[in-house]
N, C-alpha and C. Protein backbone atom coordinates (compact mmCIF):
# COMPACT_ATOMS: atom_id res chain seq x y z
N UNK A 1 0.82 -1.17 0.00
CA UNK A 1 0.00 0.00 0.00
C UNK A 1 0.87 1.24 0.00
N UNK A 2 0.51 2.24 -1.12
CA UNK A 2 1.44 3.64 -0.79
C UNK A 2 0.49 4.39 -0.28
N UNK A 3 1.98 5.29 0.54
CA UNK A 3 1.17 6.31 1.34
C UNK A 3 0.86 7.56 0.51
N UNK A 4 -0.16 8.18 0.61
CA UNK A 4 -0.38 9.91 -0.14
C UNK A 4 0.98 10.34 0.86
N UNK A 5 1.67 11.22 -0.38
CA UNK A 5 2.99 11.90 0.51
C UNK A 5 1.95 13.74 0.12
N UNK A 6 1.94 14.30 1.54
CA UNK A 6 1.56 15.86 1.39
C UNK A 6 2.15 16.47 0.45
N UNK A 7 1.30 17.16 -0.15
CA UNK A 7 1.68 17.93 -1.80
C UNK A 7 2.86 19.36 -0.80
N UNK A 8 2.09 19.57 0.26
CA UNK A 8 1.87 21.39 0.77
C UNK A 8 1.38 22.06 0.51
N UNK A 9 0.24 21.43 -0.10
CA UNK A 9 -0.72 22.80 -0.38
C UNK A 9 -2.15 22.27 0.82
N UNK A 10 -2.42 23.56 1.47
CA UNK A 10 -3.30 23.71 2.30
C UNK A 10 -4.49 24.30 1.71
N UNK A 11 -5.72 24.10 2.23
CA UNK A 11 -6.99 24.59 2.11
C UNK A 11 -7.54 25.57 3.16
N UNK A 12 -8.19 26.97 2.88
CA UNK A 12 -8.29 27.96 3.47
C UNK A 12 -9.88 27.63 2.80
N UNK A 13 -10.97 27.54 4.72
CA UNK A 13 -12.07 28.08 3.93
C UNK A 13 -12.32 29.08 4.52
N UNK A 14 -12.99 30.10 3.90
CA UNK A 14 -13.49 31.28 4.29
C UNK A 14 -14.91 31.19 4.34
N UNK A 15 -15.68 31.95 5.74
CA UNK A 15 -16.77 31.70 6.00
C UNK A 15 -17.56 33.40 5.86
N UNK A 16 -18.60 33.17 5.10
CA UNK A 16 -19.11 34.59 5.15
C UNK A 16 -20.34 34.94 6.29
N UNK A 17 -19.61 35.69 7.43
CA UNK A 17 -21.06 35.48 8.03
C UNK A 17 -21.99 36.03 7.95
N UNK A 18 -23.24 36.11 7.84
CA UNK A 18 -24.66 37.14 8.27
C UNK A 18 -24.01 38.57 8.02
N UNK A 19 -24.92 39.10 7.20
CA UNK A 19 -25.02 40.76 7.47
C UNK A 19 -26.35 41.25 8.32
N UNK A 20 -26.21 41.31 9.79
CA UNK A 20 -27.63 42.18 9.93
C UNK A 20 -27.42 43.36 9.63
N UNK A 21 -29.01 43.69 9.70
CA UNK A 21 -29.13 45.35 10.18
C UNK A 21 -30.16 45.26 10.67
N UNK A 22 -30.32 46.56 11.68
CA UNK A 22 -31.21 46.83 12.87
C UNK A 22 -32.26 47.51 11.87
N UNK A 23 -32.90 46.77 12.16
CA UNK A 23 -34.40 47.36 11.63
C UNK A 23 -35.36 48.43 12.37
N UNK A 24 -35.12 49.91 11.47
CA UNK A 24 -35.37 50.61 12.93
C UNK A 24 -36.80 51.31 12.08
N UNK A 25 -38.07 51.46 13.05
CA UNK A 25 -39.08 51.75 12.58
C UNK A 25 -39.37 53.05 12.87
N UNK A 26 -40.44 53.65 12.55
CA UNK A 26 -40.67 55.38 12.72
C UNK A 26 -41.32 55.04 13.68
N UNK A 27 -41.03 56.15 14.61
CA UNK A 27 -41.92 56.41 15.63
C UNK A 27 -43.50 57.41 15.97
N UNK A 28 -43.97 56.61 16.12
CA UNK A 28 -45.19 57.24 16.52
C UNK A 28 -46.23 57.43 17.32
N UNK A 29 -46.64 58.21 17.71
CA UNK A 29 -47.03 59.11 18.91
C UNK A 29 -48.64 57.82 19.40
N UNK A 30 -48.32 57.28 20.71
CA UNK A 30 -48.93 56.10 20.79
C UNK A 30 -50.78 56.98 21.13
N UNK A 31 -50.31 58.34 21.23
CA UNK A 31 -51.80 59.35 21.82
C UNK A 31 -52.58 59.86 20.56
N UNK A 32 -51.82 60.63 19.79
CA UNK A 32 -52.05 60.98 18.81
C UNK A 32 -52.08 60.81 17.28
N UNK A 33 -50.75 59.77 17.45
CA UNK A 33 -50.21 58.73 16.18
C UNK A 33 -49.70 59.69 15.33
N UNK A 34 -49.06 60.95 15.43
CA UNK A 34 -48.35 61.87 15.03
C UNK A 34 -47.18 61.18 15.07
N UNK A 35 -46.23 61.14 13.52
CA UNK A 35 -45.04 60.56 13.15
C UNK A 35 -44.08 61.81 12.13
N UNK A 36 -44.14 63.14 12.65
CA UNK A 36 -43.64 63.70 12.15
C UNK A 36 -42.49 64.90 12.70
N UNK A 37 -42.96 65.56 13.78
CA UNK A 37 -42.28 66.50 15.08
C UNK A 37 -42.58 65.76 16.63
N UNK A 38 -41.32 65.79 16.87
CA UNK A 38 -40.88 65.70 18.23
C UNK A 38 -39.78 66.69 18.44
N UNK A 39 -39.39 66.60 20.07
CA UNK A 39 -38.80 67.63 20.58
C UNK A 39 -38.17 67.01 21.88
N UNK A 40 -37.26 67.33 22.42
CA UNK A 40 -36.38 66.87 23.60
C UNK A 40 -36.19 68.20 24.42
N UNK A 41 -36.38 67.71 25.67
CA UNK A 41 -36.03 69.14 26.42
C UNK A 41 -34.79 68.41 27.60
N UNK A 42 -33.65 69.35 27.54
CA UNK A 42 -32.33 68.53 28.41
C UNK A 42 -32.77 69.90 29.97
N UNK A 43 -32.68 68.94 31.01
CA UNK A 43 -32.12 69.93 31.95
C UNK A 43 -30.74 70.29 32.07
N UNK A 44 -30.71 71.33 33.47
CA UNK A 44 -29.01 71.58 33.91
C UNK A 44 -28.16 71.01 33.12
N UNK A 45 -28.24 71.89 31.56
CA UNK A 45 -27.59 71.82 30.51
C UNK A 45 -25.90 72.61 30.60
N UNK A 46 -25.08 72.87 30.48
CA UNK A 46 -23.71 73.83 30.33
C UNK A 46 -23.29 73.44 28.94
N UNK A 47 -23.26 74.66 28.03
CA UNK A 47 -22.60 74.60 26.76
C UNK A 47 -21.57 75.54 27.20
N UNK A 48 -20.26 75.65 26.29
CA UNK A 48 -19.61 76.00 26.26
C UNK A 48 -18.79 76.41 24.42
N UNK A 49 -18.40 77.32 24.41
CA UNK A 49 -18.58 77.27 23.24
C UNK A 49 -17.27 78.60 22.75
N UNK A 50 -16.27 78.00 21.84
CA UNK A 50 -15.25 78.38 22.04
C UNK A 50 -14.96 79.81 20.65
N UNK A 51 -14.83 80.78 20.66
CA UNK A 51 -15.16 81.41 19.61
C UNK A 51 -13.42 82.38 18.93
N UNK A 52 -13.54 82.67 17.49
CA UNK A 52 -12.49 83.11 17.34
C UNK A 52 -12.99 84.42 16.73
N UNK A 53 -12.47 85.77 16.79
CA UNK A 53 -12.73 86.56 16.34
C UNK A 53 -12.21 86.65 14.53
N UNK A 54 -12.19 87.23 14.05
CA UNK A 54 -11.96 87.77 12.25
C UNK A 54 -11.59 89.11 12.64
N UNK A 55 -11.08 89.22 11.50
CA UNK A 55 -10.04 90.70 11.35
C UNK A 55 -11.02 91.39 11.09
N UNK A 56 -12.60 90.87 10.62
CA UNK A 56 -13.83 92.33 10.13
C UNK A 56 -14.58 92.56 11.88
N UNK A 57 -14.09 91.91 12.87
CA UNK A 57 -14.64 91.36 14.12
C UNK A 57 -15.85 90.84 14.72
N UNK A 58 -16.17 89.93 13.42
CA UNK A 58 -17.34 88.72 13.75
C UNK A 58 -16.67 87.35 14.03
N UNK A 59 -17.41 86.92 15.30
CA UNK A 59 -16.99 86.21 16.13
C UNK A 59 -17.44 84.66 15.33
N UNK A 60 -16.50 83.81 15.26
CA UNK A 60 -16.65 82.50 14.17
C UNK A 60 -16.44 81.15 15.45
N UNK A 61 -17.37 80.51 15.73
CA UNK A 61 -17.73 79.42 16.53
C UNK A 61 -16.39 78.11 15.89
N UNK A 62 -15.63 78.44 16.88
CA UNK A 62 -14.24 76.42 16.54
C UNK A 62 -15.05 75.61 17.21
N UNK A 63 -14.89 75.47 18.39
CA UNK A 63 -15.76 74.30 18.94
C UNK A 63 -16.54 74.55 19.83
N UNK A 64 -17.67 73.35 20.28
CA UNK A 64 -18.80 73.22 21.31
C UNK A 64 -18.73 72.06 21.91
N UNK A 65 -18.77 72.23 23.56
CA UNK A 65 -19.14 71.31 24.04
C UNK A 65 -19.91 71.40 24.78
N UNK A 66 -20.92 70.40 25.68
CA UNK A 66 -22.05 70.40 26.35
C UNK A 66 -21.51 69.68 27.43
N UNK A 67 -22.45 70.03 28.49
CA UNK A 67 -22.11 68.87 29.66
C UNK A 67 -23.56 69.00 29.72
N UNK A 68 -24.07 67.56 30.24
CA UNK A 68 -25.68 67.27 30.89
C UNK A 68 -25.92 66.77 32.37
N UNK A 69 -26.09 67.37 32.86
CA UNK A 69 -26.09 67.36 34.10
C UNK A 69 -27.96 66.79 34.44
N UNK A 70 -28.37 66.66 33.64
CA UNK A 70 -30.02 66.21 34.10
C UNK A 70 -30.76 65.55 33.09
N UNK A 71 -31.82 65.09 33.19
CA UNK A 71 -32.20 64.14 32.47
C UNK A 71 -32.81 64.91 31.00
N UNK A 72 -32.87 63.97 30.51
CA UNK A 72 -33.39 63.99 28.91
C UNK A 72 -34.59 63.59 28.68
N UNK A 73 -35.59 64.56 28.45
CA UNK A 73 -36.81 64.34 28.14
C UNK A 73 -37.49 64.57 26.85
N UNK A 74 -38.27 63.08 25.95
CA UNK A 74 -38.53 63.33 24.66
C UNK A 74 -40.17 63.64 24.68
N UNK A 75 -40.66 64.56 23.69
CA UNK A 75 -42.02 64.63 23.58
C UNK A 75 -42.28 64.61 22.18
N UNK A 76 -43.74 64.17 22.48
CA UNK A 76 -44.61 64.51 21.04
C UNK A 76 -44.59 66.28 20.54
N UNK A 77 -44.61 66.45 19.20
CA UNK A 77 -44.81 67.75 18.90
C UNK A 77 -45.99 68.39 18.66
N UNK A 78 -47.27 67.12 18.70
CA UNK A 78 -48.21 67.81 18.05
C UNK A 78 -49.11 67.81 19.81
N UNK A 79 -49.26 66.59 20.51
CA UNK A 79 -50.18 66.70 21.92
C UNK A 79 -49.35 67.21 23.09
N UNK A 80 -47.67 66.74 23.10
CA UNK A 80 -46.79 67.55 23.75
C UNK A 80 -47.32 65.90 25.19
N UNK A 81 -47.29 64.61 24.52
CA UNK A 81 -46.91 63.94 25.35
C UNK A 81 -45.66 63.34 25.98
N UNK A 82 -45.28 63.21 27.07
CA UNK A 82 -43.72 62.45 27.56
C UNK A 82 -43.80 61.38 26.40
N UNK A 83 -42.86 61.28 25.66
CA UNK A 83 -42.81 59.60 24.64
C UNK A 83 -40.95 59.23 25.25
N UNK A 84 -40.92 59.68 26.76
CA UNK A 84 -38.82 59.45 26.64
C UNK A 84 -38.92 58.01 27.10
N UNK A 85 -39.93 57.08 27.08
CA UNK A 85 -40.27 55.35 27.22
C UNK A 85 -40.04 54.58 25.70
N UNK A 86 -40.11 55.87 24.52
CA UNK A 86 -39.95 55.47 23.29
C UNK A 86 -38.51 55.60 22.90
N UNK A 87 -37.61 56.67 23.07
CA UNK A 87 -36.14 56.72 22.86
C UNK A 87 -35.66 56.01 23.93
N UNK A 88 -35.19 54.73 23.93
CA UNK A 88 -34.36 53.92 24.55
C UNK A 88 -32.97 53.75 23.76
């Protein structure tokens, strides 16, 4: 009996996995069923906001940052219900 002598050539399989995507639906207003304006109101908000002047001396915004210090509240735009049980 002969033996198979290894060539050296190896086999690579490549596996393709799954593409999800998050299937994300419109939201709508469970009171009114309004799916078009909403609105967020942040408390004990601090912006900060870093500005550079111009040689004509209008002041030109480089950067912004926020700190949130309080909660985040989402509403409907049209009945002006709490929906912040809907932005999770």
């Amino acid at each position: 009996m002969k033996k198979a002598l290894p060539t050296g050539r190896t086999h690579k399989v490549k596996v393709k996995k799954p593409l999800y995507f998050s299937i994300k639906e419109k939201l709508i207003c469970p009171y009114c069923g309004n799916r078009d304006e909403f609105y967020e109101i942040i408390e004990n908000a601090t912006f900060l906001i870093h500005y550079l002047q111009t040689d004509e001396g209008t002041l030109e915004p480089v950067e912004e940052e926020a700190e949130l210090m309080g909660p985040i509240r989402f509403y409907c735009g049209s009945c002006n219900s709490d929906l912040s049980f809907l932005k999770k």
